[in-house]
C-alpha atoms as a PDB file:
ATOM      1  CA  UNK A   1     111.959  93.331 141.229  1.00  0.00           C
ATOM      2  CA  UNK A   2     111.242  89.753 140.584  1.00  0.00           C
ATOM      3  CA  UNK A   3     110.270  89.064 143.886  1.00  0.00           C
ATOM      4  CA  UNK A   4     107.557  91.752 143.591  1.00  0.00           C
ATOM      5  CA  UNK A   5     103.639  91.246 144.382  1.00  0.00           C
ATOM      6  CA  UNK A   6     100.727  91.829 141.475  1.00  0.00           C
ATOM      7  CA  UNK A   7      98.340  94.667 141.945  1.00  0.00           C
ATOM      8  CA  UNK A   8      94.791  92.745 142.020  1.00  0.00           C
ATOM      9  CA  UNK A   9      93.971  92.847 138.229  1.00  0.00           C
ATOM     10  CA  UNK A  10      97.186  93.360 136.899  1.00  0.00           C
ATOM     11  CA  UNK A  11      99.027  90.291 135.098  1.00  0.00           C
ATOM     12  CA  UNK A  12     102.762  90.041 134.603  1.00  0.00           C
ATOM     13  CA  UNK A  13     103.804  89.792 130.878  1.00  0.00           C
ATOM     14  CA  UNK A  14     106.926  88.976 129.135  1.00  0.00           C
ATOM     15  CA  UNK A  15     108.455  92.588 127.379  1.00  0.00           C
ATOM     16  CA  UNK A  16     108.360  90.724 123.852  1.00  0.00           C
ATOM     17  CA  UNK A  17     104.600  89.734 124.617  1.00  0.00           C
ATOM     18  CA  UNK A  18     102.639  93.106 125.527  1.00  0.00           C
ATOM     19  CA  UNK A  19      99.374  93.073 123.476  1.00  0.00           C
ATOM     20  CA  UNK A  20      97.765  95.136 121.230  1.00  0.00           C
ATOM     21  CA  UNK A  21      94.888  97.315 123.288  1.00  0.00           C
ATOM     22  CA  UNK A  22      91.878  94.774 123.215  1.00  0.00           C
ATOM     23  CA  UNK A  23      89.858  96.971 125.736  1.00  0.00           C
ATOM     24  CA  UNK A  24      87.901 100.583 124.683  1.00  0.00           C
ATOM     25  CA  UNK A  25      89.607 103.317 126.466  1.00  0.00           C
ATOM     26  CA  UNK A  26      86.932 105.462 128.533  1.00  0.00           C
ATOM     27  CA  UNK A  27      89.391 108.250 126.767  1.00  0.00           C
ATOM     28  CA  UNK A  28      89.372 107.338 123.414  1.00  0.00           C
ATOM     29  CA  UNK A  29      86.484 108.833 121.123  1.00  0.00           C
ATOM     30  CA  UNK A  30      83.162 107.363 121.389  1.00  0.00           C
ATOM     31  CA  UNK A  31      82.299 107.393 117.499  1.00  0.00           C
ATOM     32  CA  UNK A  32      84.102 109.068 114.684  1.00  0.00           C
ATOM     33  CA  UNK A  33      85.266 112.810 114.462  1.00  0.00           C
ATOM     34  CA  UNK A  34      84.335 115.105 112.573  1.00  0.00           C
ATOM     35  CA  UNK A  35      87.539 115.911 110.353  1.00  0.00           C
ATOM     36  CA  UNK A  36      89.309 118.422 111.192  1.00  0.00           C
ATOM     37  CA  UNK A  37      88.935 118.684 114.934  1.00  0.00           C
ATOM     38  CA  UNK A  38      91.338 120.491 116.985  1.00  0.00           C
ATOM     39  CA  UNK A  39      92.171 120.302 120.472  1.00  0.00           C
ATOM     40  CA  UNK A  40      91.533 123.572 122.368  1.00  0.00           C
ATOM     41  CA  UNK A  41      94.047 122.839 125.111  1.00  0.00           C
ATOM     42  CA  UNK A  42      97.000 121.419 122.961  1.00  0.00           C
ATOM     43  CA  UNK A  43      96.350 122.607 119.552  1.00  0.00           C
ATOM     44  CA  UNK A  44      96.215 118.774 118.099  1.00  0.00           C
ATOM     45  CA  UNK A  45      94.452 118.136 115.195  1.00  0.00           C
ATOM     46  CA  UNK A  46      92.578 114.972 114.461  1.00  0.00           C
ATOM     47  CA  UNK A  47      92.638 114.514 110.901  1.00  0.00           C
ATOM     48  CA  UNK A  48      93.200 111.146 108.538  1.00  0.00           C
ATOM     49  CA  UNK A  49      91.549 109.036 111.285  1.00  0.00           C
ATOM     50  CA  UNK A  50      94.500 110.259 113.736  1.00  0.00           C
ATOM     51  CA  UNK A  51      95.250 113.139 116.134  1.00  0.00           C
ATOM     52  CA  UNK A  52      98.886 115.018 114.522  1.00  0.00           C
ATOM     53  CA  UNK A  53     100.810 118.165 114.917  1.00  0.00           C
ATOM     54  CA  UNK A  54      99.440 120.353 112.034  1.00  0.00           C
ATOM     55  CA  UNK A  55      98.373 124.017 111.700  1.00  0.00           C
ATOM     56  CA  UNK A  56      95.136 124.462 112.904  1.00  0.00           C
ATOM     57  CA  UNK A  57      92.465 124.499 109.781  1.00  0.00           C
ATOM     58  CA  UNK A  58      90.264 126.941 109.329  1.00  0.00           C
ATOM     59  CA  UNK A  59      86.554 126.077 110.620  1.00  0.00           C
ATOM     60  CA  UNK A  60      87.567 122.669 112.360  1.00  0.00           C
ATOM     61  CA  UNK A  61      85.452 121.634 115.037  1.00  0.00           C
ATOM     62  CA  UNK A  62      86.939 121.898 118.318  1.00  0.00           C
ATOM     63  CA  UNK A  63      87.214 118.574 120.701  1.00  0.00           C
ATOM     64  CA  UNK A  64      89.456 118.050 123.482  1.00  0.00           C
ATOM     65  CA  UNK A  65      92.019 115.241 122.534  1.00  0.00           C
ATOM     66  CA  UNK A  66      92.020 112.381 125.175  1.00  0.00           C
ATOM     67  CA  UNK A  67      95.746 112.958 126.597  1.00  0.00           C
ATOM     68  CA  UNK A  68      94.386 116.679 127.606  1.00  0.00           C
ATOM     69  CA  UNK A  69      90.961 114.920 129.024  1.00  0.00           C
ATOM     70  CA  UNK A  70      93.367 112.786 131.091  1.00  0.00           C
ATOM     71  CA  UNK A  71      95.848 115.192 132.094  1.00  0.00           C
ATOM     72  CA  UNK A  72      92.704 117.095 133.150  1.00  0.00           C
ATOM     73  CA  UNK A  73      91.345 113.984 135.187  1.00  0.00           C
ATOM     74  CA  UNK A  74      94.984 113.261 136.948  1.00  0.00           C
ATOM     75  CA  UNK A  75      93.945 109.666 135.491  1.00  0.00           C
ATOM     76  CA  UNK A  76      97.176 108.022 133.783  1.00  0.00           C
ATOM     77  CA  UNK A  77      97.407 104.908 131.672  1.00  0.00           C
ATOM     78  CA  UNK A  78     101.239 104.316 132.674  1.00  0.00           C
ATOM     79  CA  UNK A  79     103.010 103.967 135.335  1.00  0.00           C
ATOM     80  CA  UNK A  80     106.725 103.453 135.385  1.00  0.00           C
ATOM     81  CA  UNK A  81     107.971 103.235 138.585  1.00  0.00           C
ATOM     82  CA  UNK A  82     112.275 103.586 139.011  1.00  0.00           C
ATOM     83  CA  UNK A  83     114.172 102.239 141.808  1.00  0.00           C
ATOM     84  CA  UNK A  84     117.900 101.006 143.122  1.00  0.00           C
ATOM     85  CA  UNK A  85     121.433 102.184 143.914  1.00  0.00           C
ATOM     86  CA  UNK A  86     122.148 103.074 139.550  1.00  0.00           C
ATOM     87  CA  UNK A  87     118.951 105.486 139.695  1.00  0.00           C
ATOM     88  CA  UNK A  88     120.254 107.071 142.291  1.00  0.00           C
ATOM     89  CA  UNK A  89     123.721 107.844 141.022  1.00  0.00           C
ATOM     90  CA  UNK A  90     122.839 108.415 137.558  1.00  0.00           C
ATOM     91  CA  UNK A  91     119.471 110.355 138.397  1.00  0.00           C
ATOM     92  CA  UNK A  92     119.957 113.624 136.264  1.00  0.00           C
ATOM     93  CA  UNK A  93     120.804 111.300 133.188  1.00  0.00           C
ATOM     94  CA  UNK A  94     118.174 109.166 133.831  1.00  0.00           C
ATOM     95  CA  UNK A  95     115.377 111.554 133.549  1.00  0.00           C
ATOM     96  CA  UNK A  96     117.112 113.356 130.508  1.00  0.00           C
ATOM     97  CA  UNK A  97     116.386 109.872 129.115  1.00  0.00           C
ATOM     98  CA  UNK A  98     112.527 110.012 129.588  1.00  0.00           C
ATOM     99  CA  UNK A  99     112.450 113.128 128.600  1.00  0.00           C
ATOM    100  CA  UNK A 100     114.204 113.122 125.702  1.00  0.00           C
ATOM    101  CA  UNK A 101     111.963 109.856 124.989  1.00  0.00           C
ATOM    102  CA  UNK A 102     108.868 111.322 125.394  1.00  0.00           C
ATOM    103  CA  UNK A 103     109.970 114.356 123.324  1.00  0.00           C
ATOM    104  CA  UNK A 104     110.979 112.193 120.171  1.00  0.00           C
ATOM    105  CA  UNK A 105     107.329 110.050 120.704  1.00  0.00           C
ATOM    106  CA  UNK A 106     105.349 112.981 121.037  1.00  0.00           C
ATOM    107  CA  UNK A 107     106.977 114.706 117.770  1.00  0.00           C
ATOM    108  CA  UNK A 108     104.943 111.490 115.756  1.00  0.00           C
ATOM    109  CA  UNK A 109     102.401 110.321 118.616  1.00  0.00           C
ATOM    110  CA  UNK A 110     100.357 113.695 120.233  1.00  0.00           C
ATOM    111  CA  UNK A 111      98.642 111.369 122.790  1.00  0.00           C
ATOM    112  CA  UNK A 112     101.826 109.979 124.287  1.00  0.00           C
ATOM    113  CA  UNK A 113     102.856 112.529 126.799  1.00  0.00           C
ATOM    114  CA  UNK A 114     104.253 112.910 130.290  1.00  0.00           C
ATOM    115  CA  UNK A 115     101.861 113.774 133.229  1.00  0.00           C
ATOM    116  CA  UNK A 116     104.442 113.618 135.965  1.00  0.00           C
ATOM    117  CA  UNK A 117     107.399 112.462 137.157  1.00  0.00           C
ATOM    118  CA  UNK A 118     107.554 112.545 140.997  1.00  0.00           C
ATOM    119  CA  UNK A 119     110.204 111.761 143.701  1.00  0.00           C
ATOM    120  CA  UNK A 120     109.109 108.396 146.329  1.00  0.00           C
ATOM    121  CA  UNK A 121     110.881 106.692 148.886  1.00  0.00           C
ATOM    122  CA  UNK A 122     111.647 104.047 146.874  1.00  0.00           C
ATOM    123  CA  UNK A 123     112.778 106.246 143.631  1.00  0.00           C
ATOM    124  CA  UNK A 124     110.688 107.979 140.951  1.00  0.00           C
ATOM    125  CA  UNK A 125     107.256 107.450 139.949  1.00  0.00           C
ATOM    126  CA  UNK A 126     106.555 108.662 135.739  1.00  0.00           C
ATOM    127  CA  UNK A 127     102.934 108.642 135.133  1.00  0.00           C
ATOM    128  CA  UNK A 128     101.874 109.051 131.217  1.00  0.00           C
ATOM    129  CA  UNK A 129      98.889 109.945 129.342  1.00  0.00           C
ATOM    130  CA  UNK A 130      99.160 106.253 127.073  1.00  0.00           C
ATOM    131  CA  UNK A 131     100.365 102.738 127.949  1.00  0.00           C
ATOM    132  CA  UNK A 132     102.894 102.449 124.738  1.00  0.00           C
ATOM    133  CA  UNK A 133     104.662 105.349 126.179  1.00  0.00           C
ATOM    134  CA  UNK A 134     105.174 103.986 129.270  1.00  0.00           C
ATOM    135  CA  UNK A 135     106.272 100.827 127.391  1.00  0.00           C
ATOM    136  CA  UNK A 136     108.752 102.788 125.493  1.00  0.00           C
ATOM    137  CA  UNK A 137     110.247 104.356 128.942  1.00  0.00           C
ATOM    138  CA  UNK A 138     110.811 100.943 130.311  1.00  0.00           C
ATOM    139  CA  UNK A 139     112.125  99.694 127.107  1.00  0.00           C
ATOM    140  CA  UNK A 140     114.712 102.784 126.174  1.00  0.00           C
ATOM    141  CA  UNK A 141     115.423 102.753 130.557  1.00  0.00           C
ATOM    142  CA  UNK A 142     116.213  98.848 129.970  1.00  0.00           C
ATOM    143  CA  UNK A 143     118.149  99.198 126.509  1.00  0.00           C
ATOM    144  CA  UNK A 144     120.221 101.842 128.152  1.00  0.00           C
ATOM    145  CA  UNK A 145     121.352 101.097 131.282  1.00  0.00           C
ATOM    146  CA  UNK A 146     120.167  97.081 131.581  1.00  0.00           C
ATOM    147  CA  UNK A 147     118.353  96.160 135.025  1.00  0.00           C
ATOM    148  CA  UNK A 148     115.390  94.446 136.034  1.00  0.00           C
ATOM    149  CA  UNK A 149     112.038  95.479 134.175  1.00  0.00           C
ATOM    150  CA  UNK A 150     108.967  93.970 134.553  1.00  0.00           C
ATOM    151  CA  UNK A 151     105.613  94.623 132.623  1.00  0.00           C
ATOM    152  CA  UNK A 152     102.181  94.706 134.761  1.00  0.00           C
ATOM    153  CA  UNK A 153      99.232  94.688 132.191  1.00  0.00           C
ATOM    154  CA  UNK A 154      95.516  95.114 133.651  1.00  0.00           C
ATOM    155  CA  UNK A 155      93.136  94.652 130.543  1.00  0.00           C
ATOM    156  CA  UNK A 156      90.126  95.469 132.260  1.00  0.00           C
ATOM    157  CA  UNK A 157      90.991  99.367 133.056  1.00  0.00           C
ATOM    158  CA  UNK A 158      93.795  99.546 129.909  1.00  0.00           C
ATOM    159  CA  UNK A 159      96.673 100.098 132.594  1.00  0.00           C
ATOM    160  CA  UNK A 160     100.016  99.593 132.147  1.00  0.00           C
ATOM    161  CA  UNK A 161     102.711  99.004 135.373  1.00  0.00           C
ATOM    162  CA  UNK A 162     105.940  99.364 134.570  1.00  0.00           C
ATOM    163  CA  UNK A 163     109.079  98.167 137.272  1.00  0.00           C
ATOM    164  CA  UNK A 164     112.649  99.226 136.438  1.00  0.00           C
ATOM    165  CA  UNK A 165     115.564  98.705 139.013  1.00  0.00           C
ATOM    166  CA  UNK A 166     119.335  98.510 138.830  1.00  0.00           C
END
């Protein structure tokens, strides 16, 4: 995947050197919250500055959190697109993987969640609701199983490409 072009906007960066979101996310909450607010769609509660798993409080004010605004949209942060010969032989362990990933960030992180995983010509294609979990799928893909992985990072719409092969 070395060999691969840029999307227009999109700059490749080192794994060890993926920054810190500099940009406001459309998504993310305008101002601040009134504590508690719950998610209607996903039962998430913002509370402590954060959105969590708790039990939903009595009288909270009722938001929608922004991985349920961009599930609603179909508008990802992450891509992580899969490819090669391995993926292909190891396919049902590869997407236990992700799964099992995305299980273990959402259990801490409500906003990091799957939005699809989908078959192409050239693999799979694993859209998610935030850019560290896409991160985290390249990162778990590449600790696991080795391969080429590449990081595409376009600041001006918060997007995050990721490329794994082997």
């Amino acid at each position: 995947m070395s060999h691969s072009s840029h999307p227009p906007g999109f700059h490749l960066i080192r794994r060890d050197r993926l920054q810190e979101e500099t940009v406001l996310d459309s998504y993310k909450s305008k101002g601040k919250l009134p504590e508690p607010t719950v998610c209607p769609e996903c039962g998430a509660v913002f509370h402590g500055g954060r959105w969590q798993w708790l039990e939903k409080p009595q009288g909270a004010h009722s938001e929608t959190c922004p991985a349920c605004h961009r599930m609603r949209d179909r508008f990802p942060a992450g891509y992580v697109s899969l490819g090669g010969e391995f993926l292909a032989a190891h396919e049902a362990e590869i997407m236990q993987l992700i799964k099992h990933h995305e299980t273990r960030e959402k259990t801490e992180h409500p906003l990091q969640r799957l939005m699809n995983i989908e078959k192409t010509e050239q693999g799979y294609q694993v859209t998610t609701t935030d850019i560290h979990l896409a991160r985290g799928i390249g990162d778990a893909l590449h600790h696991a199983y080795q391969g080429e992985l590449e990081f595409h990072y376009n600041p001006d719409q918060n997007l995050l490409r990721v490329n794994w092969s082997r």
